[in-house]
Protein backbone atom coordinates (compact mmCIF):
# COMPACT_ATOMS: atom_id res chain seq x y z
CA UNK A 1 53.76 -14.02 -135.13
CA UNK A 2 56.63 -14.89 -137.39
CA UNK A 3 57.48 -11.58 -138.05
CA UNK A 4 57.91 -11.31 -133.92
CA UNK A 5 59.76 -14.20 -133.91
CA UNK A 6 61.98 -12.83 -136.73
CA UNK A 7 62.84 -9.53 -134.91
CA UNK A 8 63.36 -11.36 -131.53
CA UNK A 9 66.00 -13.72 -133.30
CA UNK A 10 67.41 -10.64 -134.82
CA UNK A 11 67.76 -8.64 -132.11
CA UNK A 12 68.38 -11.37 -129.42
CA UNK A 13 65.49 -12.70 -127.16
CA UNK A 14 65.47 -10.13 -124.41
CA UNK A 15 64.81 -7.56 -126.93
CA UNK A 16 62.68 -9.59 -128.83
CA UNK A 17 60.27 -9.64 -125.69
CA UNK A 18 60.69 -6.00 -125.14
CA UNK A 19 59.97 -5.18 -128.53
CA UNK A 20 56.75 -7.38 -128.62
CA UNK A 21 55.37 -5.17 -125.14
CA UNK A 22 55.78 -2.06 -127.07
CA UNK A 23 53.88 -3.61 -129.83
CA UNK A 24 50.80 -5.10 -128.05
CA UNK A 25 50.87 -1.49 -126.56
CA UNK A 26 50.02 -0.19 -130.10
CA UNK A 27 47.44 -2.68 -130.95
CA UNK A 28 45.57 -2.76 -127.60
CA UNK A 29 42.97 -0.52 -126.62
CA UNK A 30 44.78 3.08 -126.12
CA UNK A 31 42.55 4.16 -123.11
CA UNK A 32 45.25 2.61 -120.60
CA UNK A 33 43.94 4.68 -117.51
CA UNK A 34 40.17 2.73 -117.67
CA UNK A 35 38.92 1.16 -114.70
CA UNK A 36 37.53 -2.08 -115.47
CA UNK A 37 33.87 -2.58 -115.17
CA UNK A 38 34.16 -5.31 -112.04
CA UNK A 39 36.55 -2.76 -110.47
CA UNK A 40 33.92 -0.19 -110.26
CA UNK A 41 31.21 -2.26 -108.93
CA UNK A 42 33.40 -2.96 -106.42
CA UNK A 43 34.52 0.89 -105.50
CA UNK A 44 30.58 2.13 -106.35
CA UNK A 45 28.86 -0.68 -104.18
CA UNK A 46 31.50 -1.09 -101.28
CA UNK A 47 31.24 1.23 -98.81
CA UNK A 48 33.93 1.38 -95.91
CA UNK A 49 37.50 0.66 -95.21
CA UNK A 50 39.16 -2.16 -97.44
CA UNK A 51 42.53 -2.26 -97.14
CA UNK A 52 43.54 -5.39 -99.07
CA UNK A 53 40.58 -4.93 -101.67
CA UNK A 54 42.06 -1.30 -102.60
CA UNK A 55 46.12 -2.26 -102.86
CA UNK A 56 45.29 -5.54 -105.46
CA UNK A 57 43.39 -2.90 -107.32
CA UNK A 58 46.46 -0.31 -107.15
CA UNK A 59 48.52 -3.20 -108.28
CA UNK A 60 46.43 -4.27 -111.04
CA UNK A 61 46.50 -0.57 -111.95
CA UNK A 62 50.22 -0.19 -112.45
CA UNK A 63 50.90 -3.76 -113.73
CA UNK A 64 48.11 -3.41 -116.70
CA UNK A 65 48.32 0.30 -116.91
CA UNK A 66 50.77 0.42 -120.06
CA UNK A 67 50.91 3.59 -120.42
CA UNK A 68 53.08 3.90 -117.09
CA UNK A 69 55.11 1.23 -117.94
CA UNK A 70 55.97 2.79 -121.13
CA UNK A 71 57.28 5.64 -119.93
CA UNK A 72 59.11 3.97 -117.18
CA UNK A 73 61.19 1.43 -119.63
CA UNK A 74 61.76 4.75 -121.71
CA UNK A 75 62.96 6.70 -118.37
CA UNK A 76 65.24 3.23 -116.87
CA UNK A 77 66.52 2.72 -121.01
CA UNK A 78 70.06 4.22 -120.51
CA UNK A 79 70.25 3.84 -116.51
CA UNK A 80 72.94 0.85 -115.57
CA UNK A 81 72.84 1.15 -111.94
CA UNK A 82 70.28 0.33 -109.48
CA UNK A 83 70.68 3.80 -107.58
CA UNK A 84 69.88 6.02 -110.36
CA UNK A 85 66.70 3.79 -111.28
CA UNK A 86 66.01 4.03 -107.68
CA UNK A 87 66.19 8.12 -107.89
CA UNK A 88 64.00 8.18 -110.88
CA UNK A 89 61.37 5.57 -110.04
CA UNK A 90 61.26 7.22 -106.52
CA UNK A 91 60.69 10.95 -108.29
CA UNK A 92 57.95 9.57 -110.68
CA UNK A 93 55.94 7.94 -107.79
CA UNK A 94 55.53 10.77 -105.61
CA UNK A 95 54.74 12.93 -108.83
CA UNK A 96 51.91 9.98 -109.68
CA UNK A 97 50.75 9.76 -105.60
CA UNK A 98 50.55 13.29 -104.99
CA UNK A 99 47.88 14.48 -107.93
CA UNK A 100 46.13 10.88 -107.37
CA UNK A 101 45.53 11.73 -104.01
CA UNK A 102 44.95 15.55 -104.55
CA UNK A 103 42.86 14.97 -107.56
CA UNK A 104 40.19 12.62 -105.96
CA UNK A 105 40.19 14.58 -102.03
CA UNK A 106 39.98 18.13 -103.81
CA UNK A 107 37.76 17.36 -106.37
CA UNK A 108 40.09 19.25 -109.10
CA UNK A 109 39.48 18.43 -112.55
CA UNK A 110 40.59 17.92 -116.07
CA UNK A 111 39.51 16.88 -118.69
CA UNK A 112 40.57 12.91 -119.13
CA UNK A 113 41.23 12.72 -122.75
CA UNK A 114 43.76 15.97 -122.93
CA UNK A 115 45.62 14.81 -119.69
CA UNK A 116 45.82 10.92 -121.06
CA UNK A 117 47.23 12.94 -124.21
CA UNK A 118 50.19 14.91 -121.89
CA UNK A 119 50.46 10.81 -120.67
CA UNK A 120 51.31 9.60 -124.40
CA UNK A 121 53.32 12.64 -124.66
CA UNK A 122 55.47 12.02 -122.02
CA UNK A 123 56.21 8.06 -123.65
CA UNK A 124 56.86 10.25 -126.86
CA UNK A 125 58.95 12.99 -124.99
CA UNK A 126 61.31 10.27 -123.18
CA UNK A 127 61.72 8.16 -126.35
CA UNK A 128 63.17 11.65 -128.15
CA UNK A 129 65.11 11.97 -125.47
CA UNK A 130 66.87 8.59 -125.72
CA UNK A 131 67.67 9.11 -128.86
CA UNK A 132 69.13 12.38 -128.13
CA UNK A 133 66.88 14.67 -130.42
CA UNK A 134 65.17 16.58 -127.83
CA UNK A 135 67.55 19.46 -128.39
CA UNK A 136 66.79 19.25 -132.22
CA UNK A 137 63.26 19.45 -131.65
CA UNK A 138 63.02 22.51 -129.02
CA UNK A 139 65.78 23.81 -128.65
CA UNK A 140 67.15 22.39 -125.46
CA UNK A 141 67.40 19.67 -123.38
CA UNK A 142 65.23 19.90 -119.74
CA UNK A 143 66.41 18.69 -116.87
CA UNK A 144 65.71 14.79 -116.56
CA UNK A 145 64.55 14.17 -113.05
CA UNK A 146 62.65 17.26 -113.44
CA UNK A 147 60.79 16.17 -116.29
CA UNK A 148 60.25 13.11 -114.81
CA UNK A 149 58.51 14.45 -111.90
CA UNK A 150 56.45 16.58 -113.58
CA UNK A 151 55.57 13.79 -115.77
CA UNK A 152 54.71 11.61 -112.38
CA UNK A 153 52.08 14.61 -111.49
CA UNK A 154 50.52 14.04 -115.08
CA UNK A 155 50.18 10.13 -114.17
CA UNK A 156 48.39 10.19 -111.12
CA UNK A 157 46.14 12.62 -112.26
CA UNK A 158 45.27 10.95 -115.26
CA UNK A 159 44.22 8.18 -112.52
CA UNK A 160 42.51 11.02 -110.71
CA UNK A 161 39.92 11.98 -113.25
CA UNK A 162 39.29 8.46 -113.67
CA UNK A 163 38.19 8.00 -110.20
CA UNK A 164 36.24 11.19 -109.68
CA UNK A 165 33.89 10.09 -112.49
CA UNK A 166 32.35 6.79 -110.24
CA UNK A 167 30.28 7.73 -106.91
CA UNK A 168 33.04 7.17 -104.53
CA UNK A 169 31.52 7.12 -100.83
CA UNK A 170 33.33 9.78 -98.50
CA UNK A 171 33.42 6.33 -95.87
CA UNK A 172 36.76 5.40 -96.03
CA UNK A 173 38.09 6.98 -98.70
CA UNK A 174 41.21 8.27 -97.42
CA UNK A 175 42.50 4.65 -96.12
CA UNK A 176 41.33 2.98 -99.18
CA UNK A 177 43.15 6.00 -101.86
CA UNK A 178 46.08 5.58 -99.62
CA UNK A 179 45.61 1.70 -99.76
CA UNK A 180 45.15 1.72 -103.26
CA UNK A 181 48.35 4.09 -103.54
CA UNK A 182 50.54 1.64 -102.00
CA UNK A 183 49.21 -1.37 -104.67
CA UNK A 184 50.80 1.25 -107.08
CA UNK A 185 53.76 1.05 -105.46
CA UNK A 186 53.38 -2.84 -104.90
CA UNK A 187 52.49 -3.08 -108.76
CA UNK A 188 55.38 -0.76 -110.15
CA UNK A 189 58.27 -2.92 -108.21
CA UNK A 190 57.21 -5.68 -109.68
CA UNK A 191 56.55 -4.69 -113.23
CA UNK A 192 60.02 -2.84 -112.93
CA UNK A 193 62.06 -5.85 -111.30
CA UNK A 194 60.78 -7.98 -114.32
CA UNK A 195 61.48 -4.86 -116.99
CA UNK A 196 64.97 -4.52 -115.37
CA UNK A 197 65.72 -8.64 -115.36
CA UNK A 198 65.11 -8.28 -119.39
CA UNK A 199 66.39 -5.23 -119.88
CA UNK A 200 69.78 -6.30 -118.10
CA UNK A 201 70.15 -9.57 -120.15
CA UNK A 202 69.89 -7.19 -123.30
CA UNK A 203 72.53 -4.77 -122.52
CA UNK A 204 74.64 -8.08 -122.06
CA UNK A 205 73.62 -8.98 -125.86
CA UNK A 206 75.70 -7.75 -128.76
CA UNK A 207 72.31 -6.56 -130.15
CA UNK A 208 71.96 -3.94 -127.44
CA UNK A 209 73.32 -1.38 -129.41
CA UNK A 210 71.89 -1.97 -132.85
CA UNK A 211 68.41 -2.15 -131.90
CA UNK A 212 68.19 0.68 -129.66
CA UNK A 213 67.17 2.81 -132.35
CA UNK A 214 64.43 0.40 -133.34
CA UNK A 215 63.16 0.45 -129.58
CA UNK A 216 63.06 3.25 -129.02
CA UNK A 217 61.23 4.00 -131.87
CA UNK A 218 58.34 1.75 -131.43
CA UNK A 219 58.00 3.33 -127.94
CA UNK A 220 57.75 7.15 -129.77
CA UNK A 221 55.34 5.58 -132.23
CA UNK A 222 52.78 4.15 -129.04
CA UNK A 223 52.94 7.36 -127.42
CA UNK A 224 51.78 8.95 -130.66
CA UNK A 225 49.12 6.19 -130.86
CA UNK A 226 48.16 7.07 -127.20
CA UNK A 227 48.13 10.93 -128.10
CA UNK A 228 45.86 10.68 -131.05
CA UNK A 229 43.29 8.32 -129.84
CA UNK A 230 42.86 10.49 -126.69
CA UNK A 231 42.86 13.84 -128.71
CA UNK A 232 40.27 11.94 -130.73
CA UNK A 233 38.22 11.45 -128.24
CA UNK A 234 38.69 15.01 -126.62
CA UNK A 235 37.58 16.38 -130.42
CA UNK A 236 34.77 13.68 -130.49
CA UNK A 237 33.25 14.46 -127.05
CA UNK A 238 33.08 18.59 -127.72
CA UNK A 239 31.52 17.70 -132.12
């Protein structure tokens, strides 16, 4: 905790707090797209339309879902005004609601572990490209909203293969995905607005521009956390 404290009074408070998100991220549990044990016996034993029930969950989802927020602070780093966030954000939620939604009505599947490792590489992938090293690293730099969106599809499905693996009853399921949907929504304003609120009191710091190396860093190291653990598992589940 000192050492936190050290590094937020180095780098000024906003980034301090920042920092200290991206580091929980590494030392919490790296499966970021579980649904929580109450949450299925809710979904599993709750037949029917619940409209309220499903967006607190989407909410929930988004707000504690790190891995999404991860790759959102990476994607809003270097964006100053509130219509280019708005383009982005807007690109990466209907990537994330259209595979969530085809995923779970289609029944197509992945396996979790490999697409939860595209998730940590997208944190990875956007962190590189902050620092401007994608072209080192492949040659070339793709197009940003692009990658974005693609990214988006990754997401939701991610959230997809979650959800096909509980008994999901066919009563009510499209009101309650779309329900749920719009909780992700709900939950990614508000994560964002209070991401934004810190992140603009930093760029107004003189330590803006020393520690964006450092940031960006520690958010390239959690996606590699998030890739390993989930190619771990992958490897694990096929010894």
């Amino acid at each position: 905790m000192r050492r936190l404290e050290g590094l937020a009074a180095r780098w000024g408070r906003p980034a301090g707090w920042l920092t200290l998100v991206l580091m929980l991220a590494l030392a919490g549990e790296a499966a970021a797209h579980g649904v929580a044990e109450d949450d299925k016996a809710f979904i599993q034993g709750n037949p029917g339309v619940h409209i309220a029930p499903y967006v607190y969950l989407g909410a929930k989802h988004m707000v504690t879902g790190y891995d999404h927020l991860l790759f959102l602070f990476g994607v809003i780093f270097f964006l100053y005004r509130l219509k280019d966030v708005a383009h982005y954000v807007t690109l990466f939620a209907v990537g994330h609601s259209t595979t969530l939604l085809f995923g779970v009505l289609t029944g197509v599947h992945a396996n979790p572990f490999l697409i939860d490792a595209i998730i940590g590489l997208s944190v990875v992938y956007k962190a590189l490209d902050n620092l401007g090293g994608l072209k080192r690293v492949i040659g070339f730099t793709p197009n940003p909203k692009g990658a974005v969106l693609v990214f988006g599809f990754f997401h939701g499905f991610g959230l997809a293969t979650k959800i096909q693996e509980m008994s999901l009853s066919r009563d009510g399921l499209v009101p309650n995905l779309i329900s749920f949907n719009a909780g992700v929504e709900i939950g990614q304003f508000l994560a964002l607005s209070a991401i934004l609120i810190l992140m603009t009191l930093w760029r107004r710091s003189e330590t803006f521009g020393r520690s964006v190396l450092v940031a960006n860093t520690a958010l390239m190291s959690a996606g590699f956390v998030l890739i390993g653990y989930q190619l771990s598992g992958f490897f694990l589940e096929r010894a």
